[in-house]
C-alpha atoms as a PDB file:
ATOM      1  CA  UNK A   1       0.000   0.000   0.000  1.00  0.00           C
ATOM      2  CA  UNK A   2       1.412   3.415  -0.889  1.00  0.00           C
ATOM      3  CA  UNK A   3       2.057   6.371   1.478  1.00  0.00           C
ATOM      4  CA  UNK A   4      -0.946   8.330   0.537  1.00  0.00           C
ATOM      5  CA  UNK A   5      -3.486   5.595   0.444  1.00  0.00           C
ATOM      6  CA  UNK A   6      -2.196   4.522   3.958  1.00  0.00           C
ATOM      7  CA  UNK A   7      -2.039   8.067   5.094  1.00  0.00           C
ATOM      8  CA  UNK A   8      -6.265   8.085   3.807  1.00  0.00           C
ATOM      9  CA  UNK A   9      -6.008   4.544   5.703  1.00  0.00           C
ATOM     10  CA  UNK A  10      -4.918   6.044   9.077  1.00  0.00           C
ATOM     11  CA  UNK A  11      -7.620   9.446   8.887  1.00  0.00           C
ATOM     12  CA  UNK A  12     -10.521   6.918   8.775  1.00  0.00           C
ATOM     13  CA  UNK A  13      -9.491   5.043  11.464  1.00  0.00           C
ATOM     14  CA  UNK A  14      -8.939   8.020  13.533  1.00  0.00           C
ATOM     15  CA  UNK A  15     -12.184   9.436  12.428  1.00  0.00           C
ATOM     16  CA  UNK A  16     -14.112   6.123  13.419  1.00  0.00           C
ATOM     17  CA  UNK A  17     -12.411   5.999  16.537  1.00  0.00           C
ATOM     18  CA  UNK A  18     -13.352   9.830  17.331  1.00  0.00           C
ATOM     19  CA  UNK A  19     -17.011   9.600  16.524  1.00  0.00           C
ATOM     20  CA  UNK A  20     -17.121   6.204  18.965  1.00  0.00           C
ATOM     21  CA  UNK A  21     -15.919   8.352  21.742  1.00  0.00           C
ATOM     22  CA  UNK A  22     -18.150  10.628  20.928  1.00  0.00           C
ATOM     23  CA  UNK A  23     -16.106  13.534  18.908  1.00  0.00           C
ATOM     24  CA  UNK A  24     -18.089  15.544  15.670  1.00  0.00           C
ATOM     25  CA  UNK A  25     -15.933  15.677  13.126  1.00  0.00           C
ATOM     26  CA  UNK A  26     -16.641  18.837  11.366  1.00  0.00           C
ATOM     27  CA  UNK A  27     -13.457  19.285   8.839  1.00  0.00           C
ATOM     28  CA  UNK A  28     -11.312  16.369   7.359  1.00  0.00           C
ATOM     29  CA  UNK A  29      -8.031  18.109   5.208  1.00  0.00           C
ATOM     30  CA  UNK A  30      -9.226  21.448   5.654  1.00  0.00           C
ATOM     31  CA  UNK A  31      -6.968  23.904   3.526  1.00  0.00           C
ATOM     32  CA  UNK A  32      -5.725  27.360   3.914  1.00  0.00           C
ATOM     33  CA  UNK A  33      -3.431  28.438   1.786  1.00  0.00           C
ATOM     34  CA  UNK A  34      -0.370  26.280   2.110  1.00  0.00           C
ATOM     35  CA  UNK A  35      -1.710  25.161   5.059  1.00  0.00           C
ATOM     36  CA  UNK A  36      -3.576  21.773   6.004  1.00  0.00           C
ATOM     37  CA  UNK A  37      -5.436  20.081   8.935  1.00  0.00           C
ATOM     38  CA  UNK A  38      -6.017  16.390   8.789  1.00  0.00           C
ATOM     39  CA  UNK A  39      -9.214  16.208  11.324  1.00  0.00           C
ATOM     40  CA  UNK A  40     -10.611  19.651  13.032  1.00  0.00           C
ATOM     41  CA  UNK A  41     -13.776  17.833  15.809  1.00  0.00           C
ATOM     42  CA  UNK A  42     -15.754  18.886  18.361  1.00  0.00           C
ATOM     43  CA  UNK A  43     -15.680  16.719  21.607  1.00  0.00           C
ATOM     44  CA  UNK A  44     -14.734  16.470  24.740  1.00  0.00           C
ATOM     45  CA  UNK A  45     -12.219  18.100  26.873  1.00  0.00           C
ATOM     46  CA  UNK A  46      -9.303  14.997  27.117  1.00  0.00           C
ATOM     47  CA  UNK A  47      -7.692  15.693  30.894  1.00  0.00           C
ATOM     48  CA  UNK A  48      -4.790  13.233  31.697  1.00  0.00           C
ATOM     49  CA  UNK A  49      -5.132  11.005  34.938  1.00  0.00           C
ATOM     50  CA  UNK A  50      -2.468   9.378  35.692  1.00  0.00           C
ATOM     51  CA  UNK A  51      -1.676   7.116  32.484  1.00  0.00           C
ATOM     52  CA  UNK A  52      -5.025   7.519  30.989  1.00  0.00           C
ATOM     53  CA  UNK A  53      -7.136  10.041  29.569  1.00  0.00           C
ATOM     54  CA  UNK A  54     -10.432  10.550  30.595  1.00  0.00           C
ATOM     55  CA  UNK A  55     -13.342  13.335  28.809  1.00  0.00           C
ATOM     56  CA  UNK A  56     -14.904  15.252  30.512  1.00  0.00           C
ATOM     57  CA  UNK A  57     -18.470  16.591  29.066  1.00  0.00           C
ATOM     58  CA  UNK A  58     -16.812  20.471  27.919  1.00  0.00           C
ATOM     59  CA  UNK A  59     -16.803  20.855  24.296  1.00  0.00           C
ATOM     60  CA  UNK A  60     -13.704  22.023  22.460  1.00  0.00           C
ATOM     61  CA  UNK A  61     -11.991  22.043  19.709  1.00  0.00           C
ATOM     62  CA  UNK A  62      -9.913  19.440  18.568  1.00  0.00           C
ATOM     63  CA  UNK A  63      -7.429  20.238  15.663  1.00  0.00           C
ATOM     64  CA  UNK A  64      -5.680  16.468  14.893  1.00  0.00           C
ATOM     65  CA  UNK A  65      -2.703  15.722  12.855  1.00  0.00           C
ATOM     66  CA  UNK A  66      -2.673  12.014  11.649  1.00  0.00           C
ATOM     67  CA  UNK A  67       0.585  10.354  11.392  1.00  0.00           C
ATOM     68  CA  UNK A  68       0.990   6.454  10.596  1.00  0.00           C
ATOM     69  CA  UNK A  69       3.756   3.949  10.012  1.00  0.00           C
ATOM     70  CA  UNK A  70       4.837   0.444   9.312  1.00  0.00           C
ATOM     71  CA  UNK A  71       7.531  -0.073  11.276  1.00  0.00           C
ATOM     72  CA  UNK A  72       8.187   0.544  14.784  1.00  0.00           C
ATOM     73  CA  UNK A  73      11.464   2.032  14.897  1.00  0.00           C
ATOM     74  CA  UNK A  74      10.307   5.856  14.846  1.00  0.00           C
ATOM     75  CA  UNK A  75       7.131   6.639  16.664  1.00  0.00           C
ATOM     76  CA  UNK A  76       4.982   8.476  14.786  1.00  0.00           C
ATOM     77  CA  UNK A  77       3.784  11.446  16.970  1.00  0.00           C
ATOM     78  CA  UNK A  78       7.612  12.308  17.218  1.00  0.00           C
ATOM     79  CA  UNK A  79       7.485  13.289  13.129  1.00  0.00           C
ATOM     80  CA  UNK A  80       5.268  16.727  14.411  1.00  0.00           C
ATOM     81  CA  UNK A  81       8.456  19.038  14.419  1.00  0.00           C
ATOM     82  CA  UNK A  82       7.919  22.713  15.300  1.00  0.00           C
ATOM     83  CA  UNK A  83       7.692  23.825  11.842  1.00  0.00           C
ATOM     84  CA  UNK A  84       4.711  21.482  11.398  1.00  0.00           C
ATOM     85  CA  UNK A  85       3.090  22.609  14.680  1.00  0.00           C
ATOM     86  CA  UNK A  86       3.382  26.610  13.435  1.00  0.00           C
ATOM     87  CA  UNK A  87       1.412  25.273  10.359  1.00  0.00           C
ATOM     88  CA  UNK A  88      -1.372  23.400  12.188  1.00  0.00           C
ATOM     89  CA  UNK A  89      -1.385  26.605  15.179  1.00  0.00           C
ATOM     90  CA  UNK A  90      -1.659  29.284  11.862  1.00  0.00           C
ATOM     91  CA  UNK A  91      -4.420  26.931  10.365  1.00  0.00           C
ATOM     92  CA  UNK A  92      -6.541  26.465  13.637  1.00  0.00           C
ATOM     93  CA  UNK A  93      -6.197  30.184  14.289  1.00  0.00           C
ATOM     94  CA  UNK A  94      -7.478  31.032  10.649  1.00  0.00           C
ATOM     95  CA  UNK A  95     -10.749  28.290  11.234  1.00  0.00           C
ATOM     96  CA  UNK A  96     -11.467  29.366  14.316  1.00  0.00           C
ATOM     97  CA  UNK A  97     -11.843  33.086  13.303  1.00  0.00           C
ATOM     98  CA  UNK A  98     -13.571  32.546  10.053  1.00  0.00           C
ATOM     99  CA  UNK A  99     -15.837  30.358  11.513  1.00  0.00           C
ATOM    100  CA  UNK A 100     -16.308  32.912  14.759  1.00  0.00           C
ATOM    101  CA  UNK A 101     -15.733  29.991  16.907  1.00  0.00           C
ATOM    102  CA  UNK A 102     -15.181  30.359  20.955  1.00  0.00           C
ATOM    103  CA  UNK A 103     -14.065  27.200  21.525  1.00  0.00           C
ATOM    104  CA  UNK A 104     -11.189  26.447  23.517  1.00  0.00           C
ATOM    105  CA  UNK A 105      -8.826  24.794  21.272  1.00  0.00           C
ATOM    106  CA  UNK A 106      -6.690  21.727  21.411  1.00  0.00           C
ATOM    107  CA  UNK A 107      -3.967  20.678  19.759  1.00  0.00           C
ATOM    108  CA  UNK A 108      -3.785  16.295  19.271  1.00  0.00           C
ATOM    109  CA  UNK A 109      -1.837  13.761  17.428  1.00  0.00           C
ATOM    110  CA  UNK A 110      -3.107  10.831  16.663  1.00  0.00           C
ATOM    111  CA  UNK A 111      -0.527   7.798  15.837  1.00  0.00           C
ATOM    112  CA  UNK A 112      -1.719   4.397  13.562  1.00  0.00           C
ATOM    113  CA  UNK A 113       0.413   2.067  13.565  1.00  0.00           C
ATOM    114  CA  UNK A 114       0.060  -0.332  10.690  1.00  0.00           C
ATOM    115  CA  UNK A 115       1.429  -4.034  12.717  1.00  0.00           C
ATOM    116  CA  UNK A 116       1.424  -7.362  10.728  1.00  0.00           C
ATOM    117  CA  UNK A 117      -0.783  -7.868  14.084  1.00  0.00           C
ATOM    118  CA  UNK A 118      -3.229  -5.084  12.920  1.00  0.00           C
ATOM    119  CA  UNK A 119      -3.385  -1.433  13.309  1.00  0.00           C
ATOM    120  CA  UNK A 120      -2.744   0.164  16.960  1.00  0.00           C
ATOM    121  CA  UNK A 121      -3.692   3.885  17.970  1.00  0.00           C
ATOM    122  CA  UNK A 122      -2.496   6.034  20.060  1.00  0.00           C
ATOM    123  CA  UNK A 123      -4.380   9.032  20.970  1.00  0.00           C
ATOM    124  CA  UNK A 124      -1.804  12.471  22.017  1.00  0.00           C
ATOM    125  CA  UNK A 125      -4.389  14.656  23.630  1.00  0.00           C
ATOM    126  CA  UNK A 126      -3.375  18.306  24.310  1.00  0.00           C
ATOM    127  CA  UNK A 127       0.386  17.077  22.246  1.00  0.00           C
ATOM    128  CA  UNK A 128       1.612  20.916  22.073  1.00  0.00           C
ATOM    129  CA  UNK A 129      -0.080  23.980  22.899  1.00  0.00           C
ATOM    130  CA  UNK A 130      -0.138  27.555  20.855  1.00  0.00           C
ATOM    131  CA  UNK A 131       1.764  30.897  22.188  1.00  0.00           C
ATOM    132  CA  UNK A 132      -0.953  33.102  21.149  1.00  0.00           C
END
Protein backbone atom coordinates (compact mmCIF):
# COMPACT_ATOMS: atom_id res chain seq x y z
CA UNK A 1 0.00 0.00 0.00
CA UNK A 2 1.41 3.41 -0.89
CA UNK A 3 2.06 6.37 1.48
CA UNK A 4 -0.95 8.33 0.54
CA UNK A 5 -3.49 5.60 0.44
CA UNK A 6 -2.20 4.52 3.96
CA UNK A 7 -2.04 8.07 5.09
CA UNK A 8 -6.27 8.09 3.81
CA UNK A 9 -6.01 4.54 5.70
CA UNK A 10 -4.92 6.04 9.08
CA UNK A 11 -7.62 9.45 8.89
CA UNK A 12 -10.52 6.92 8.77
CA UNK A 13 -9.49 5.04 11.46
CA UNK A 14 -8.94 8.02 13.53
CA UNK A 15 -12.18 9.44 12.43
CA UNK A 16 -14.11 6.12 13.42
CA UNK A 17 -12.41 6.00 16.54
CA UNK A 18 -13.35 9.83 17.33
CA UNK A 19 -17.01 9.60 16.52
CA UNK A 20 -17.12 6.20 18.96
CA UNK A 21 -15.92 8.35 21.74
CA UNK A 22 -18.15 10.63 20.93
CA UNK A 23 -16.11 13.53 18.91
CA UNK A 24 -18.09 15.54 15.67
CA UNK A 25 -15.93 15.68 13.13
CA UNK A 26 -16.64 18.84 11.37
CA UNK A 27 -13.46 19.29 8.84
CA UNK A 28 -11.31 16.37 7.36
CA UNK A 29 -8.03 18.11 5.21
CA UNK A 30 -9.23 21.45 5.65
CA UNK A 31 -6.97 23.90 3.53
CA UNK A 32 -5.73 27.36 3.91
CA UNK A 33 -3.43 28.44 1.79
CA UNK A 34 -0.37 26.28 2.11
CA UNK A 35 -1.71 25.16 5.06
CA UNK A 36 -3.58 21.77 6.00
CA UNK A 37 -5.44 20.08 8.93
CA UNK A 38 -6.02 16.39 8.79
CA UNK A 39 -9.21 16.21 11.32
CA UNK A 40 -10.61 19.65 13.03
CA UNK A 41 -13.78 17.83 15.81
CA UNK A 42 -15.75 18.89 18.36
CA UNK A 43 -15.68 16.72 21.61
CA UNK A 44 -14.73 16.47 24.74
CA UNK A 45 -12.22 18.10 26.87
CA UNK A 46 -9.30 15.00 27.12
CA UNK A 47 -7.69 15.69 30.89
CA UNK A 48 -4.79 13.23 31.70
CA UNK A 49 -5.13 11.00 34.94
CA UNK A 50 -2.47 9.38 35.69
CA UNK A 51 -1.68 7.12 32.48
CA UNK A 52 -5.02 7.52 30.99
CA UNK A 53 -7.14 10.04 29.57
CA UNK A 54 -10.43 10.55 30.59
CA UNK A 55 -13.34 13.33 28.81
CA UNK A 56 -14.90 15.25 30.51
CA UNK A 57 -18.47 16.59 29.07
CA UNK A 58 -16.81 20.47 27.92
CA UNK A 59 -16.80 20.85 24.30
CA UNK A 60 -13.70 22.02 22.46
CA UNK A 61 -11.99 22.04 19.71
CA UNK A 62 -9.91 19.44 18.57
CA UNK A 63 -7.43 20.24 15.66
CA UNK A 64 -5.68 16.47 14.89
CA UNK A 65 -2.70 15.72 12.86
CA UNK A 66 -2.67 12.01 11.65
CA UNK A 67 0.58 10.35 11.39
CA UNK A 68 0.99 6.45 10.60
CA UNK A 69 3.76 3.95 10.01
CA UNK A 70 4.84 0.44 9.31
CA UNK A 71 7.53 -0.07 11.28
CA UNK A 72 8.19 0.54 14.78
CA UNK A 73 11.46 2.03 14.90
CA UNK A 74 10.31 5.86 14.85
CA UNK A 75 7.13 6.64 16.66
CA UNK A 76 4.98 8.48 14.79
CA UNK A 77 3.78 11.45 16.97
CA UNK A 78 7.61 12.31 17.22
CA UNK A 79 7.48 13.29 13.13
CA UNK A 80 5.27 16.73 14.41
CA UNK A 81 8.46 19.04 14.42
CA UNK A 82 7.92 22.71 15.30
CA UNK A 83 7.69 23.82 11.84
CA UNK A 84 4.71 21.48 11.40
CA UNK A 85 3.09 22.61 14.68
CA UNK A 86 3.38 26.61 13.44
CA UNK A 87 1.41 25.27 10.36
CA UNK A 88 -1.37 23.40 12.19
CA UNK A 89 -1.39 26.61 15.18
CA UNK A 90 -1.66 29.28 11.86
CA UNK A 91 -4.42 26.93 10.37
CA UNK A 92 -6.54 26.47 13.64
CA UNK A 93 -6.20 30.18 14.29
CA UNK A 94 -7.48 31.03 10.65
CA UNK A 95 -10.75 28.29 11.23
CA UNK A 96 -11.47 29.37 14.32
CA UNK A 97 -11.84 33.09 13.30
CA UNK A 98 -13.57 32.55 10.05
CA UNK A 99 -15.84 30.36 11.51
CA UNK A 100 -16.31 32.91 14.76
CA UNK A 101 -15.73 29.99 16.91
CA UNK A 102 -15.18 30.36 20.96
CA UNK A 103 -14.07 27.20 21.53
CA UNK A 104 -11.19 26.45 23.52
CA UNK A 105 -8.83 24.79 21.27
CA UNK A 106 -6.69 21.73 21.41
CA UNK A 107 -3.97 20.68 19.76
CA UNK A 108 -3.79 16.29 19.27
CA UNK A 109 -1.84 13.76 17.43
CA UNK A 110 -3.11 10.83 16.66
CA UNK A 111 -0.53 7.80 15.84
CA UNK A 112 -1.72 4.40 13.56
CA UNK A 113 0.41 2.07 13.57
CA UNK A 114 0.06 -0.33 10.69
CA UNK A 115 1.43 -4.03 12.72
CA UNK A 116 1.42 -7.36 10.73
CA UNK A 117 -0.78 -7.87 14.08
CA UNK A 118 -3.23 -5.08 12.92
CA UNK A 119 -3.38 -1.43 13.31
CA UNK A 120 -2.74 0.16 16.96
CA UNK A 121 -3.69 3.88 17.97
CA UNK A 122 -2.50 6.03 20.06
CA UNK A 123 -4.38 9.03 20.97
CA UNK A 124 -1.80 12.47 22.02
CA UNK A 125 -4.39 14.66 23.63
CA UNK A 126 -3.37 18.31 24.31
CA UNK A 127 0.39 17.08 22.25
CA UNK A 128 1.61 20.92 22.07
CA UNK A 129 -0.08 23.98 22.90
CA UNK A 130 -0.14 27.56 20.86
CA UNK A 131 1.76 30.90 22.19
CA UNK A 132 -0.95 33.10 21.15
Amino acid sequence: MNSVLKGAEAEAIACSWLRERGFKIVERNFRHNHLEVDIIAIGPMPKRVEEQVIFLSTPVLHIIEVRSRSSQIVDPALTVDEEKQKHLIDAASYYAISHRLDLELFFDIISVEFLQSGERLRFIPDAFRAEW
